[in-house]
C-alpha atoms as a PDB file:
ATOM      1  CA  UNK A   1     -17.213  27.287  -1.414  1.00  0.00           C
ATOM      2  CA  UNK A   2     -15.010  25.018   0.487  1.00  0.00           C
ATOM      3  CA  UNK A   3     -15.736  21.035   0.420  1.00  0.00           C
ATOM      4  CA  UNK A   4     -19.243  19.465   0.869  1.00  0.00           C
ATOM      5  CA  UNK A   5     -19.789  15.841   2.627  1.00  0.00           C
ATOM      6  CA  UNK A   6     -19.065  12.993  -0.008  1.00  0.00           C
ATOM      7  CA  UNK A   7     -17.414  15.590  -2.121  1.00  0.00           C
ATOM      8  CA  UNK A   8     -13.929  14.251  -3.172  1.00  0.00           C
ATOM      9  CA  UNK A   9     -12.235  16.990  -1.346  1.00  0.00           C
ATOM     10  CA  UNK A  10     -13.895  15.906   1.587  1.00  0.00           C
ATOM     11  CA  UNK A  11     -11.585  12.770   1.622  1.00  0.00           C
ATOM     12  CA  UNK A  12      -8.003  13.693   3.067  1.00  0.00           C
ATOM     13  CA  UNK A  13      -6.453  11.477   0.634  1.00  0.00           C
ATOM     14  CA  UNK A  14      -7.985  12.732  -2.263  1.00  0.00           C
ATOM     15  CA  UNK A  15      -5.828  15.694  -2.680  1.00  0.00           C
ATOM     16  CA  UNK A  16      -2.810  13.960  -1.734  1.00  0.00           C
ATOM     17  CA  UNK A  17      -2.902  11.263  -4.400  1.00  0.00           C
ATOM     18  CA  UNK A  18      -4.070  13.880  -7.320  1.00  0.00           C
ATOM     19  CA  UNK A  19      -0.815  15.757  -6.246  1.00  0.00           C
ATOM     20  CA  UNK A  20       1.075  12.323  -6.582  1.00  0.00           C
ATOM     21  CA  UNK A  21      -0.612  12.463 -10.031  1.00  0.00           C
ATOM     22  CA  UNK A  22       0.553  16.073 -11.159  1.00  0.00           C
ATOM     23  CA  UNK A  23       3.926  14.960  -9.723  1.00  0.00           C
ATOM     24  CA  UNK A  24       3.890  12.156 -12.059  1.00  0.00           C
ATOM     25  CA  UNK A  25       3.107  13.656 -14.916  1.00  0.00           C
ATOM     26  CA  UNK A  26       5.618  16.425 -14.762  1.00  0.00           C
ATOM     27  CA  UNK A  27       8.131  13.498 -13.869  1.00  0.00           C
ATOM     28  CA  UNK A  28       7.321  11.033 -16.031  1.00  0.00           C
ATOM     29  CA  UNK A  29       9.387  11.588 -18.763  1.00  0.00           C
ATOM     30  CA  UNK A  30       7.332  14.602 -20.098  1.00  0.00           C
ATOM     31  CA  UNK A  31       9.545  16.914 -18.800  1.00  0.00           C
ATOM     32  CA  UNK A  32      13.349  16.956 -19.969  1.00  0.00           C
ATOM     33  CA  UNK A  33      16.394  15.275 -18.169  1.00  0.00           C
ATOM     34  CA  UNK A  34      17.878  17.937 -16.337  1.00  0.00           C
ATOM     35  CA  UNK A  35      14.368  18.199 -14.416  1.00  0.00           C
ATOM     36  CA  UNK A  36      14.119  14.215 -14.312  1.00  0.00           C
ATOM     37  CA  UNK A  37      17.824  14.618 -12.105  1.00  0.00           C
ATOM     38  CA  UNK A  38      16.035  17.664 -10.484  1.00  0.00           C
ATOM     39  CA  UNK A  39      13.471  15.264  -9.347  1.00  0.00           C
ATOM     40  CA  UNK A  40      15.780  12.399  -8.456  1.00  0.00           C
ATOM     41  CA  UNK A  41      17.822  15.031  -5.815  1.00  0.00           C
ATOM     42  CA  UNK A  42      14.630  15.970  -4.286  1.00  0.00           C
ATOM     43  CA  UNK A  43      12.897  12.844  -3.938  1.00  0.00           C
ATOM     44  CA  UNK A  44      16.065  10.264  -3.717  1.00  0.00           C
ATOM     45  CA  UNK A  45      17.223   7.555  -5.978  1.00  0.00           C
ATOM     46  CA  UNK A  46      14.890   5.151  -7.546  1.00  0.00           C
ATOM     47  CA  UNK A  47      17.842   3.121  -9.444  1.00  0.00           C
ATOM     48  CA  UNK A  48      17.449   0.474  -7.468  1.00  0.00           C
ATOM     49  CA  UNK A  49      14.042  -0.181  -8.204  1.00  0.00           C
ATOM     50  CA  UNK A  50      14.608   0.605 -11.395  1.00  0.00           C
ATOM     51  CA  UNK A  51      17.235  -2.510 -11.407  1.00  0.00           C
ATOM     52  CA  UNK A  52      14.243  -4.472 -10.203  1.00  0.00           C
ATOM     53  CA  UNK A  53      12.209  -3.684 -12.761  1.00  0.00           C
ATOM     54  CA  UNK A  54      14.841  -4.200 -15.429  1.00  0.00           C
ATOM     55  CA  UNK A  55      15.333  -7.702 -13.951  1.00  0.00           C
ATOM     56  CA  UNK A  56      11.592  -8.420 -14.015  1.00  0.00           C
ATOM     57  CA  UNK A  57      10.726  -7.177 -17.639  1.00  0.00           C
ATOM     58  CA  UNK A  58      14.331  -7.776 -19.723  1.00  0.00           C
ATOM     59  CA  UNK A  59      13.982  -6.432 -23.239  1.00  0.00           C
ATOM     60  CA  UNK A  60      15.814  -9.407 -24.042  1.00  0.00           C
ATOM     61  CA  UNK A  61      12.983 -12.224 -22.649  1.00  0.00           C
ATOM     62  CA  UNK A  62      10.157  -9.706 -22.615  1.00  0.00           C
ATOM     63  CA  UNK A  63       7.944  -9.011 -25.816  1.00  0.00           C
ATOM     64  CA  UNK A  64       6.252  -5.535 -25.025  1.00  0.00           C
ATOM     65  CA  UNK A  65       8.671  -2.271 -23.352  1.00  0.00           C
ATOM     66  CA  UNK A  66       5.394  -0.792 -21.999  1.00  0.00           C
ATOM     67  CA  UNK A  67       5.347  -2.957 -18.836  1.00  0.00           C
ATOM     68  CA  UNK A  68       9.592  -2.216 -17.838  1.00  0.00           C
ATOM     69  CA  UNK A  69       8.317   1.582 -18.245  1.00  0.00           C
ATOM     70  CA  UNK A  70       5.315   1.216 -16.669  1.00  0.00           C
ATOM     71  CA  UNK A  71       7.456  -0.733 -13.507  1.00  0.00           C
ATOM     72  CA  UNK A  72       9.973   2.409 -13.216  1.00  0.00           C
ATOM     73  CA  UNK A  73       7.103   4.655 -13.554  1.00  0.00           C
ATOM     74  CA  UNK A  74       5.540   2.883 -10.473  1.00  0.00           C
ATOM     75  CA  UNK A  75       9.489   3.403  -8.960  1.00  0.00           C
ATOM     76  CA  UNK A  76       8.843   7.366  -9.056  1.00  0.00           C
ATOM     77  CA  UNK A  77       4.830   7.580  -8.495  1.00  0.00           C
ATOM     78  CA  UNK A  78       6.586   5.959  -5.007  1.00  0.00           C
ATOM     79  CA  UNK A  79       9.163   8.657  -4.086  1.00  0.00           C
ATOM     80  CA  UNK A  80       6.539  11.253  -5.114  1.00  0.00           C
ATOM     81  CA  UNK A  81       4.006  10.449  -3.247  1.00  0.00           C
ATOM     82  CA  UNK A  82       6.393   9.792  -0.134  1.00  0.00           C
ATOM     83  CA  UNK A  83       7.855  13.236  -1.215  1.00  0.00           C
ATOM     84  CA  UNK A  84       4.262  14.757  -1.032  1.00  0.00           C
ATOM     85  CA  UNK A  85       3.048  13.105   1.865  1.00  0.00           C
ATOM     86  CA  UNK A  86       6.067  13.759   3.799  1.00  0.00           C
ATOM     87  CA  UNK A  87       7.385  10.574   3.978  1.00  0.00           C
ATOM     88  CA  UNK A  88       4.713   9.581   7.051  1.00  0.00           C
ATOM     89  CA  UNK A  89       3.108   6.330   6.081  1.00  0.00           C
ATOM     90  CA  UNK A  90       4.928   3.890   3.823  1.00  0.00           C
ATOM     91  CA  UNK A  91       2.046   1.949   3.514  1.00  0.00           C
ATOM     92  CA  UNK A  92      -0.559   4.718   2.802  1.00  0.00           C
ATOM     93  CA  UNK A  93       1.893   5.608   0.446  1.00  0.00           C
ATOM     94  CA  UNK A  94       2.088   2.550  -1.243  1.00  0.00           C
ATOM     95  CA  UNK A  95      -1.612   2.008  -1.489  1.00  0.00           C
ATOM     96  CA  UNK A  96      -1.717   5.851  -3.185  1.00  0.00           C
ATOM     97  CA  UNK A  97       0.834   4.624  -5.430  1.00  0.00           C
ATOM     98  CA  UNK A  98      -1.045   2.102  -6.550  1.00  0.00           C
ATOM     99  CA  UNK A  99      -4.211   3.720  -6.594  1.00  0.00           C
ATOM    100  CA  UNK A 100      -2.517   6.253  -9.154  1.00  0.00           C
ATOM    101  CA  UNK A 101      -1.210   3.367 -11.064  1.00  0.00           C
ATOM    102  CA  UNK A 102      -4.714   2.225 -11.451  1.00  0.00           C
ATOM    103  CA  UNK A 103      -5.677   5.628 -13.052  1.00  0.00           C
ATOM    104  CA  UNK A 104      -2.719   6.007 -15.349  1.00  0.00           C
ATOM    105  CA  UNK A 105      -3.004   2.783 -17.190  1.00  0.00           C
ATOM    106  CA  UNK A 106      -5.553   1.245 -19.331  1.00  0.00           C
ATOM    107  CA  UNK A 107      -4.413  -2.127 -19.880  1.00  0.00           C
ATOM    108  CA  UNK A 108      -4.050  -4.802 -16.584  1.00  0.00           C
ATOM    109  CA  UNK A 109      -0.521  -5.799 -17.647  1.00  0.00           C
ATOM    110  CA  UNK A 110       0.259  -2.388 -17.167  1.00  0.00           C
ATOM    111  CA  UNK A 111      -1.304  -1.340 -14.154  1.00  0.00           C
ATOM    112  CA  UNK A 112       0.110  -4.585 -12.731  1.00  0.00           C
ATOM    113  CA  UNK A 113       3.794  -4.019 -13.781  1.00  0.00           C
ATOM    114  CA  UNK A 114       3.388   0.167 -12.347  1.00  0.00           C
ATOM    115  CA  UNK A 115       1.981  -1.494  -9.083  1.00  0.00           C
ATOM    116  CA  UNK A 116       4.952  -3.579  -8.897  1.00  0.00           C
ATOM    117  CA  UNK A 117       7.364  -0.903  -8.789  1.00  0.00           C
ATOM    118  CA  UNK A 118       5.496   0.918  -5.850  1.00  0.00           C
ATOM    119  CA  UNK A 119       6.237  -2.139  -4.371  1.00  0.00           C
ATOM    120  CA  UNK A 120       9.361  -2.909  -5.607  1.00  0.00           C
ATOM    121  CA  UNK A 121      10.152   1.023  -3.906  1.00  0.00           C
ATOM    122  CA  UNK A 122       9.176   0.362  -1.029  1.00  0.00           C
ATOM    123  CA  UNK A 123      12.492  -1.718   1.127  1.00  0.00           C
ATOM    124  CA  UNK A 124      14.268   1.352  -0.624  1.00  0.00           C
ATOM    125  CA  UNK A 125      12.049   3.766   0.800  1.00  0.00           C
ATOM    126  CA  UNK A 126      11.749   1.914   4.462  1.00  0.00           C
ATOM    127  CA  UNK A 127      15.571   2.192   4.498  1.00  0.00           C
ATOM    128  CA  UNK A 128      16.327   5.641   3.463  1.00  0.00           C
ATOM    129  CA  UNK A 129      13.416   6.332   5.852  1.00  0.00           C
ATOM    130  CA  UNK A 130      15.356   4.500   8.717  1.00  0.00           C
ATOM    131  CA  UNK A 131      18.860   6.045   7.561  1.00  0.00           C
ATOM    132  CA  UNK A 132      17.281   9.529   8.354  1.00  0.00           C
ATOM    133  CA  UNK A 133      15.748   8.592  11.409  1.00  0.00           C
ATOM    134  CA  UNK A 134      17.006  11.349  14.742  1.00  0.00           C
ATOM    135  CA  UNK A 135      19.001   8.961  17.626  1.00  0.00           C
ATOM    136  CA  UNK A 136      16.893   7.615  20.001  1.00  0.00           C
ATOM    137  CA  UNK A 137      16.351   9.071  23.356  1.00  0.00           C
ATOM    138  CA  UNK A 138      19.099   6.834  25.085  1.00  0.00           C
ATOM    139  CA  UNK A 139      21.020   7.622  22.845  1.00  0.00           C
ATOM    140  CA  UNK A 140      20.859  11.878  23.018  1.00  0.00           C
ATOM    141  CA  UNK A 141      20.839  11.301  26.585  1.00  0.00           C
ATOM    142  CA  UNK A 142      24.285   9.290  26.934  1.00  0.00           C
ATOM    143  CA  UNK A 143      25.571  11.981  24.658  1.00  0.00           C
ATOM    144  CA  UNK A 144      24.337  15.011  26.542  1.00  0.00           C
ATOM    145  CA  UNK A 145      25.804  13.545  29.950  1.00  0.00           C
ATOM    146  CA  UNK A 146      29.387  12.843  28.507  1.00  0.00           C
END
């Protein structure tokens, strides 16, 4: 039996962020290094971000680790849901990232410092986004003339 009305099924984004979800379980540091730079080669660097978040929650001013690896976490929730929606809608893919984030963690602190690497993710993501971008139309069409 396929989806009923109000079913979560029913909602297109449903399955999309419970994907993100499976992808972030198998990438979130359950799985061993060699599939963590398996991950990274597929879905692009999140080192960056990762910087960010290092910044933002120093083990050397911070009292509790579980926000810096909550941050990163939120760093690759990002590229995987990008990955799984096809990188269409940064924003929508934001918002599932933080919806996820929401689900994964308990305490606020958390949820707040996984949030903040979807955000943190995100100028990373717009620019490898632009970076991969086909030439504009002027721009095949100058170079189909000459």
């Amino acid at each position: 039996p396929g989806p009923t009305a109000g079913s979560l099924w029913s909602d297109p984004g449903v399955p999309a962020l419970f994907t993100c979800g499976l992808f972030v379980l198998l990438g979130s540091g359950l799985a061993p290094r060699a599939a963590s730079d398996v991950f990274e080669s597929v879905l692009g660097s999140t080192a960056s971000c990762r910087g960010s978040c290092e910044m933002t929650y120093s083990l050397h001013t911070y009292p509790r680790e579980e926000e810096l690896y909550a941050c990163r976490r939120g760093c690759r929730l990002f590229s995987i849901c990008q990955f799984v929606r096809d990188g269409g809608d940064l924003n929508r893919t934001k918002s599932e990232c933080e919806a996820t984030c929401q689900e994964a963690y308990s305490q606020s602190e958390e949820q707040f410092a996984c949030s903040l690497g979807c955000q943190n993710q995100l100028p990373f993501a717009e620019q490898r986004h632009e970076q991969r971008r086909p030439p504009g139309l002027l721009h095949g069409l100058l170079r189909w003339r000459l």
